[in-house]
PDB file of N, CA and C in Angstrom:
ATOM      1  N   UNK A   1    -162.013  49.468-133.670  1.00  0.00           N
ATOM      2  CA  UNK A   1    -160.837  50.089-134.266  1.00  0.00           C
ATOM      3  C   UNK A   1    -159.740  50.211-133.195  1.00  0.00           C
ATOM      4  N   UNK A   2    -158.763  49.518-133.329  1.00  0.00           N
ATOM      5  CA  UNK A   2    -157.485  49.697-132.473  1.00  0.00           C
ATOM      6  C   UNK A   2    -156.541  51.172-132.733  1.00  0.00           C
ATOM      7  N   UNK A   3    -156.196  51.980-131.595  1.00  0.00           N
ATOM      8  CA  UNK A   3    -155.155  52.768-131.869  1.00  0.00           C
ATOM      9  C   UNK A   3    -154.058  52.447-132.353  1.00  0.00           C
ATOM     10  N   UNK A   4    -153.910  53.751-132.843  1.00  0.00           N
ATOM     11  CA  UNK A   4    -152.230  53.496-133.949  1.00  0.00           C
ATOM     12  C   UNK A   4    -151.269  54.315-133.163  1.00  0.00           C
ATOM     13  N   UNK A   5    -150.000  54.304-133.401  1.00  0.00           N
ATOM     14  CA  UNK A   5    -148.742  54.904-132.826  1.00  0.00           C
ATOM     15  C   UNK A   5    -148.898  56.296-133.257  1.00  0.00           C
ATOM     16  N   UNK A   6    -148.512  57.447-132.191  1.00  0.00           N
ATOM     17  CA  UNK A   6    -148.478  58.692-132.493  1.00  0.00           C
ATOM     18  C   UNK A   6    -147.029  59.056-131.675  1.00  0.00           C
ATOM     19  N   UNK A   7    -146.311  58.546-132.121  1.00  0.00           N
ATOM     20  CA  UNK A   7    -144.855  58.890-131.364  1.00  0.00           C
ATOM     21  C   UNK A   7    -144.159  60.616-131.614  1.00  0.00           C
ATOM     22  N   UNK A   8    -143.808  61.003-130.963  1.00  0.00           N
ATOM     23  CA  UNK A   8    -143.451  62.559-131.247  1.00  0.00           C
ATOM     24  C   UNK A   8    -142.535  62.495-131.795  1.00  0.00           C
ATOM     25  N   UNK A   9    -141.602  61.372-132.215  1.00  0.00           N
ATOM     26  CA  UNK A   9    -140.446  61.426-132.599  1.00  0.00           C
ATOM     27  C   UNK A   9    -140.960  60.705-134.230  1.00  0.00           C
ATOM     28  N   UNK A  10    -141.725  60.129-134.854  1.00  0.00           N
ATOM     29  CA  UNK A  10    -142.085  59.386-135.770  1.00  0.00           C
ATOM     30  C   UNK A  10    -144.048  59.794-135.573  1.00  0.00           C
ATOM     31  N   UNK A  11    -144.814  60.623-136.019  1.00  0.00           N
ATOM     32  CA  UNK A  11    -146.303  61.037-136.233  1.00  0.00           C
ATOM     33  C   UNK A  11    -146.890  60.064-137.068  1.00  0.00           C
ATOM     34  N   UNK A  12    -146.079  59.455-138.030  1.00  0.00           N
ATOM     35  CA  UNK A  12    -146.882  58.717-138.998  1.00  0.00           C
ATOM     36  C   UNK A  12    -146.539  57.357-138.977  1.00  0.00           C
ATOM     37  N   UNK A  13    -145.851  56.819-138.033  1.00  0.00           N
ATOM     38  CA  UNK A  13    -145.384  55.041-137.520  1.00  0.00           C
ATOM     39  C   UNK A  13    -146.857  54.520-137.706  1.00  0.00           C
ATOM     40  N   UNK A  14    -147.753  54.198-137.236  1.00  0.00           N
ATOM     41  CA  UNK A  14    -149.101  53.948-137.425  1.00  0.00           C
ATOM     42  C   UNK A  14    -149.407  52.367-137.013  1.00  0.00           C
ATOM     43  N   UNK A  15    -148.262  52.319-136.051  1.00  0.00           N
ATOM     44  CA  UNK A  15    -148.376  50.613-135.811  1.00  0.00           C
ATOM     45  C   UNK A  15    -149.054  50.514-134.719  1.00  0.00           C
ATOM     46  N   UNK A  16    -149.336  49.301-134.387  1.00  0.00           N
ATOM     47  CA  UNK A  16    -151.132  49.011-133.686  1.00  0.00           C
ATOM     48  C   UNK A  16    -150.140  48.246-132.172  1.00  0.00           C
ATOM     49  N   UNK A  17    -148.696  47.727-132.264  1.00  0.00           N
ATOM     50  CA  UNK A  17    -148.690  47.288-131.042  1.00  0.00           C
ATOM     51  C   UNK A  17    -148.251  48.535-129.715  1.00  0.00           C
ATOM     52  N   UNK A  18    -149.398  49.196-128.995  1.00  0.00           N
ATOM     53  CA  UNK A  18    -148.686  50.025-128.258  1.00  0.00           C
ATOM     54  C   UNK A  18    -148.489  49.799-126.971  1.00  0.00           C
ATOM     55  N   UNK A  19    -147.176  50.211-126.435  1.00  0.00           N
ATOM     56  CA  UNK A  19    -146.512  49.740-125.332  1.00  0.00           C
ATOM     57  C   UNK A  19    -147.030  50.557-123.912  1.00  0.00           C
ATOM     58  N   UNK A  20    -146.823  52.258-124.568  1.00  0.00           N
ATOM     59  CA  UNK A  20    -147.633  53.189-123.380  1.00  0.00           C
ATOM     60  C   UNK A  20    -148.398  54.011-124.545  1.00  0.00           C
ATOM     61  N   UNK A  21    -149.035  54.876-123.361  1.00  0.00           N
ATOM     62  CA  UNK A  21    -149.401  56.369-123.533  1.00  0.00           C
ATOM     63  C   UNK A  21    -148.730  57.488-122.885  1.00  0.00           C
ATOM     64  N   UNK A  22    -148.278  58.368-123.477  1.00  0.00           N
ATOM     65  CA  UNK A  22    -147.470  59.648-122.924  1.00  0.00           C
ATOM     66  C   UNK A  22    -148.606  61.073-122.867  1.00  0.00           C
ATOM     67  N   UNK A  23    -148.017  61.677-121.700  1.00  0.00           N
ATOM     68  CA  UNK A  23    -149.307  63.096-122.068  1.00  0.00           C
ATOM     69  C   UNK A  23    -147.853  63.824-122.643  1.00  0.00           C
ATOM     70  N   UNK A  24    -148.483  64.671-123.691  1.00  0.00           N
ATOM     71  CA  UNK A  24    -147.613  65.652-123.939  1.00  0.00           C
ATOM     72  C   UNK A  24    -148.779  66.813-124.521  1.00  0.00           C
ATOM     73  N   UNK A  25    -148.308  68.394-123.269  1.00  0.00           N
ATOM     74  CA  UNK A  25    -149.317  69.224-123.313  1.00  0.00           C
ATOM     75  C   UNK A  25    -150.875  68.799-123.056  1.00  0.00           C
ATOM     76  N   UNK A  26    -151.602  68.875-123.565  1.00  0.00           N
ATOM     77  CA  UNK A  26    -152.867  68.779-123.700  1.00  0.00           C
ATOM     78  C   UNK A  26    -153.286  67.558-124.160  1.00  0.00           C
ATOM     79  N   UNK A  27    -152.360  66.440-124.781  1.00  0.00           N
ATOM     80  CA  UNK A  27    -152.762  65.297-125.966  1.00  0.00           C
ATOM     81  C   UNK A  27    -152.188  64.065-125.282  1.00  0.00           C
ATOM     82  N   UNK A  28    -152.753  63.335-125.138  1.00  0.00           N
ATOM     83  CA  UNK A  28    -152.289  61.822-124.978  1.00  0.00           C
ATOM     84  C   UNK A  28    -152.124  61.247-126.008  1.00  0.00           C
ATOM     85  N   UNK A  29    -150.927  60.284-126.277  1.00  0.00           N
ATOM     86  CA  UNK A  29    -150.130  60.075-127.338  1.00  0.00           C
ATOM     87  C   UNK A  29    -149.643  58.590-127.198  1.00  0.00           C
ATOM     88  N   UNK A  30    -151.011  57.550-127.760  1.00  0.00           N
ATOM     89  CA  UNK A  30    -150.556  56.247-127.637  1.00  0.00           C
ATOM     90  C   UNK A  30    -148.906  55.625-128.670  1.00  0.00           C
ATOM     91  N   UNK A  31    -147.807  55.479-127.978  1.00  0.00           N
ATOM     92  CA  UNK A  31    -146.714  54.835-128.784  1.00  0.00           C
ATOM     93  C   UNK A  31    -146.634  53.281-128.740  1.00  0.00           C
ATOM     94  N   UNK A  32    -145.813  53.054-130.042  1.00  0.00           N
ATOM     95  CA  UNK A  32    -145.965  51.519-130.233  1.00  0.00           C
ATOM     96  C   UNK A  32    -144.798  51.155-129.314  1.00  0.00           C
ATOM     97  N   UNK A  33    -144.093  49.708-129.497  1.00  0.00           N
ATOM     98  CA  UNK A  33    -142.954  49.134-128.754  1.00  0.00           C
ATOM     99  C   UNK A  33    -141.898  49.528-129.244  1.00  0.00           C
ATOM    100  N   UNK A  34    -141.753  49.347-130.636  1.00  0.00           N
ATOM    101  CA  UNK A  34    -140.724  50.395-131.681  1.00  0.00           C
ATOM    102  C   UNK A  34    -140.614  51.904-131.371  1.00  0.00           C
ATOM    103  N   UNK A  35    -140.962  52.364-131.153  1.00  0.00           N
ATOM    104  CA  UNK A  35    -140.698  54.024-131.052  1.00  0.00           C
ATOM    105  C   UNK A  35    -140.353  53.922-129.484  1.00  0.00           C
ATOM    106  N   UNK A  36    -140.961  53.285-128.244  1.00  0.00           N
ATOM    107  CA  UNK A  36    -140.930  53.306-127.380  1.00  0.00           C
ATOM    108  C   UNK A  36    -139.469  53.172-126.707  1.00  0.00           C
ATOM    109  N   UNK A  37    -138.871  52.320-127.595  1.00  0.00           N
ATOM    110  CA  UNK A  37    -137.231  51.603-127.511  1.00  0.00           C
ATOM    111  C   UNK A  37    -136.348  52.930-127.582  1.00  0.00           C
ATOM    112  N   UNK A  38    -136.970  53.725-128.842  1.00  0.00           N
ATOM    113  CA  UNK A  38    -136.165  54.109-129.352  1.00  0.00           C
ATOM    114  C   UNK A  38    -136.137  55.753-128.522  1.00  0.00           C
ATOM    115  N   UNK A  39    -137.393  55.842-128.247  1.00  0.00           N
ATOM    116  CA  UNK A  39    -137.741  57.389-127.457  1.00  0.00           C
ATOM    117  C   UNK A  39    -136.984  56.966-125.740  1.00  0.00           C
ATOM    118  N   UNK A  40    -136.964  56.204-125.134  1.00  0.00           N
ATOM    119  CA  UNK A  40    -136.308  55.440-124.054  1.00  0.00           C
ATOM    120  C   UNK A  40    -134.981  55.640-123.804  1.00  0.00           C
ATOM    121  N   UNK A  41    -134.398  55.539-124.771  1.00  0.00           N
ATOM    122  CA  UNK A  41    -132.831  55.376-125.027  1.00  0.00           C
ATOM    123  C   UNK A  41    -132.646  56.829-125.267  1.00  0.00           C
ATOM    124  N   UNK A  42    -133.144  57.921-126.220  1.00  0.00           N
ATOM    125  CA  UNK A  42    -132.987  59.207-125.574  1.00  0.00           C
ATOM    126  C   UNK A  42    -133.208  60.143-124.654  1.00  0.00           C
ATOM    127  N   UNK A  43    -132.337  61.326-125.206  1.00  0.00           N
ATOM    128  CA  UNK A  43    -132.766  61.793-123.849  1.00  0.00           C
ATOM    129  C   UNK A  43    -133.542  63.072-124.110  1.00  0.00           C
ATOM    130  N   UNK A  44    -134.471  62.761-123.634  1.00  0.00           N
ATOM    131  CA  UNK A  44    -135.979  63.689-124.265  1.00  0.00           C
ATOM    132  C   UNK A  44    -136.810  63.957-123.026  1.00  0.00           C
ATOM    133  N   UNK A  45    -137.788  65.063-122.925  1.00  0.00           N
ATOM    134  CA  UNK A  45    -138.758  64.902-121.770  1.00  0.00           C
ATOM    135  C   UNK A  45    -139.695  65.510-122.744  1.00  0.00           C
ATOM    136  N   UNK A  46    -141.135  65.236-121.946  1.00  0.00           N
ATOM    137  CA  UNK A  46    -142.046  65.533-122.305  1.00  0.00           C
ATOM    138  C   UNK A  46    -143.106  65.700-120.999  1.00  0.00           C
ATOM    139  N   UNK A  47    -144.430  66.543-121.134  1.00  0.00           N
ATOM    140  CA  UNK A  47    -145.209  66.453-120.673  1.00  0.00           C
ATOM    141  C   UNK A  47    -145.969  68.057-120.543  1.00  0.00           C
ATOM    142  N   UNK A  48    -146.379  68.774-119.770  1.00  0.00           N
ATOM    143  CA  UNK A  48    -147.605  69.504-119.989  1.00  0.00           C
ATOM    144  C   UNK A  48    -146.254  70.714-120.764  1.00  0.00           C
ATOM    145  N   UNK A  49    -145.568  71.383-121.000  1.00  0.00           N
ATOM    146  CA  UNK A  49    -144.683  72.116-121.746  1.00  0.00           C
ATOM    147  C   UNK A  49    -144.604  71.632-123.070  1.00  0.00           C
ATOM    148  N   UNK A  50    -144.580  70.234-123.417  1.00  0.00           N
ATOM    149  CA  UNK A  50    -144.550  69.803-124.778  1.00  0.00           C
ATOM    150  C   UNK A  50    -143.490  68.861-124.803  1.00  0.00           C
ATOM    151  N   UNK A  51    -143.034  68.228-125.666  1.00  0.00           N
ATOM    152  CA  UNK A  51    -141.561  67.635-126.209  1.00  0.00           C
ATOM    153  C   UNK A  51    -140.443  68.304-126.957  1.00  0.00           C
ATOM    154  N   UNK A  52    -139.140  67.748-125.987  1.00  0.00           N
ATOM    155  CA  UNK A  52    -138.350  68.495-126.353  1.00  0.00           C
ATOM    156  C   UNK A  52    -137.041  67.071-125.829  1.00  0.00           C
ATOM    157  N   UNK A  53    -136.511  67.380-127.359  1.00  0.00           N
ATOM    158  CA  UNK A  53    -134.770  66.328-126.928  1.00  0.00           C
ATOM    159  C   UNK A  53    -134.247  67.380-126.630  1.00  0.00           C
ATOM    160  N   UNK A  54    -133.132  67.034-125.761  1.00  0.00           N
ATOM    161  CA  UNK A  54    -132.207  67.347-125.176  1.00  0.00           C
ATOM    162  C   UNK A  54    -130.618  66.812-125.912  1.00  0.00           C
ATOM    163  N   UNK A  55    -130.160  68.037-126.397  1.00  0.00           N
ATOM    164  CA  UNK A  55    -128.803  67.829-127.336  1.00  0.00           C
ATOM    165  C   UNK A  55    -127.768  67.824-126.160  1.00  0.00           C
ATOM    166  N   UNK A  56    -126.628  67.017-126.150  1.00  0.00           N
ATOM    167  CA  UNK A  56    -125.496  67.546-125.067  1.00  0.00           C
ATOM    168  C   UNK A  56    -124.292  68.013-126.196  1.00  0.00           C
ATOM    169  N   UNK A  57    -123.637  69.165-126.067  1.00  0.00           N
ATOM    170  CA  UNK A  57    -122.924  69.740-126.334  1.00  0.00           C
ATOM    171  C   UNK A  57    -121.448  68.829-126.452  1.00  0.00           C
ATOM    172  N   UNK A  58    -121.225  68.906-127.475  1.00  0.00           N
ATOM    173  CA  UNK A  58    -120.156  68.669-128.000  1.00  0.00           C
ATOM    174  C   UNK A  58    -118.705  69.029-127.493  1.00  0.00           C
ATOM    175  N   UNK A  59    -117.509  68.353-126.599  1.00  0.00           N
ATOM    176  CA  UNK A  59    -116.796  69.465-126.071  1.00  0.00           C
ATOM    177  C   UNK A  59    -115.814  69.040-126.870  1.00  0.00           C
ATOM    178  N   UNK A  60    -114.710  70.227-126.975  1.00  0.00           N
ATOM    179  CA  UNK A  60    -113.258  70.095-127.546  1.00  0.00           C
ATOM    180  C   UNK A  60    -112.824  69.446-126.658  1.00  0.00           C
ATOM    181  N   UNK A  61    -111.407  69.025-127.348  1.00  0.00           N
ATOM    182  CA  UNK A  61    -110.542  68.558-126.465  1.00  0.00           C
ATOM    183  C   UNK A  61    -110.812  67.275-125.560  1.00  0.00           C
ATOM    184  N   UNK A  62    -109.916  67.009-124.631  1.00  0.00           N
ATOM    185  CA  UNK A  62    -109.761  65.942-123.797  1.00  0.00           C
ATOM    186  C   UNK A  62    -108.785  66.497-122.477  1.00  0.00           C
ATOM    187  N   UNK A  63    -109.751  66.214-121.336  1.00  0.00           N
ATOM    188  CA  UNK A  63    -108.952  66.428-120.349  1.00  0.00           C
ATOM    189  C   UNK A  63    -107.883  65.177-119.987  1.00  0.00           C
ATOM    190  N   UNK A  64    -108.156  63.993-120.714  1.00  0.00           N
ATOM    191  CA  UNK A  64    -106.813  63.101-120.682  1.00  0.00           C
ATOM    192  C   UNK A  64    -105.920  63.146-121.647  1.00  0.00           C
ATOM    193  N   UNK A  65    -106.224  64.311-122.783  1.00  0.00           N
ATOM    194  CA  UNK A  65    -105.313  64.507-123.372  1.00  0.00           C
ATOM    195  C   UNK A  65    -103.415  64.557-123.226  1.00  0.00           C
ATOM    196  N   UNK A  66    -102.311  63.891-124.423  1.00  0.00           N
ATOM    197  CA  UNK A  66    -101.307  63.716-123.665  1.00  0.00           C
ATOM    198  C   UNK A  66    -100.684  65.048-124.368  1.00  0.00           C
ATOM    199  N   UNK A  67    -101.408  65.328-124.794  1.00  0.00           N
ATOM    200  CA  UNK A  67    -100.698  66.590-125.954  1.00  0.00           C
ATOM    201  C   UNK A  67    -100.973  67.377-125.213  1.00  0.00           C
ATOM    202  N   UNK A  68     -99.645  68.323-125.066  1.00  0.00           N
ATOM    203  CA  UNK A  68     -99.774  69.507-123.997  1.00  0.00           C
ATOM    204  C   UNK A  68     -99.297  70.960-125.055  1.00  0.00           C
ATOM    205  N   UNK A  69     -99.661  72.276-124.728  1.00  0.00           N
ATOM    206  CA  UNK A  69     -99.301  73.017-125.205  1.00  0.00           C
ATOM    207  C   UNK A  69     -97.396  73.423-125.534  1.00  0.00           C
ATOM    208  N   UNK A  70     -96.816  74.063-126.205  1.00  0.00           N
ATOM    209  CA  UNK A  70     -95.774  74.606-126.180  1.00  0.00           C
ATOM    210  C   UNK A  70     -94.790  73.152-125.962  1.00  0.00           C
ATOM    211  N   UNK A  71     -94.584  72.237-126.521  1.00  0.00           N
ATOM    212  CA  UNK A  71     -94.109  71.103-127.197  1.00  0.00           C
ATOM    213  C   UNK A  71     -93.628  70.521-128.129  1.00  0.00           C
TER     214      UNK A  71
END
């Protein structure tokens, strides 16, 4: 029986080609090449604390903005 994908970002992907294994907490967590791409490109950590993405905050404005106040 070949392992299936257990990606933290996708639990039920269930595809058989896997690229790594990740520890997260207590569990090793074989992912396929698909999730792998896609968990890669964010920005996420994981490991004995658990998984967790990382949101970056949204800012107003523009400091190259040409629009200046009182104009």
């Amino acid at each position: 029986m070949r392992e299936k994908c257990r990606s933290p970002l996708k639990p039920s992907c269930g595809r058989e080609d896997i690229a790594v294994v990740i520890r997260v907490g207590d569990r090793m967590l074989p992912v396929c090449r698909e999730c792998w791409r896609k968990l890669a490109r964010m920005n996420a950590e994981w490991g004995e604390d658990g998984f967790k993405l990382r949101v970056k905050a949204r800012k107003r404005g523009s400091l190259g903005s040409s629009r200046r106040r009182g104009k």
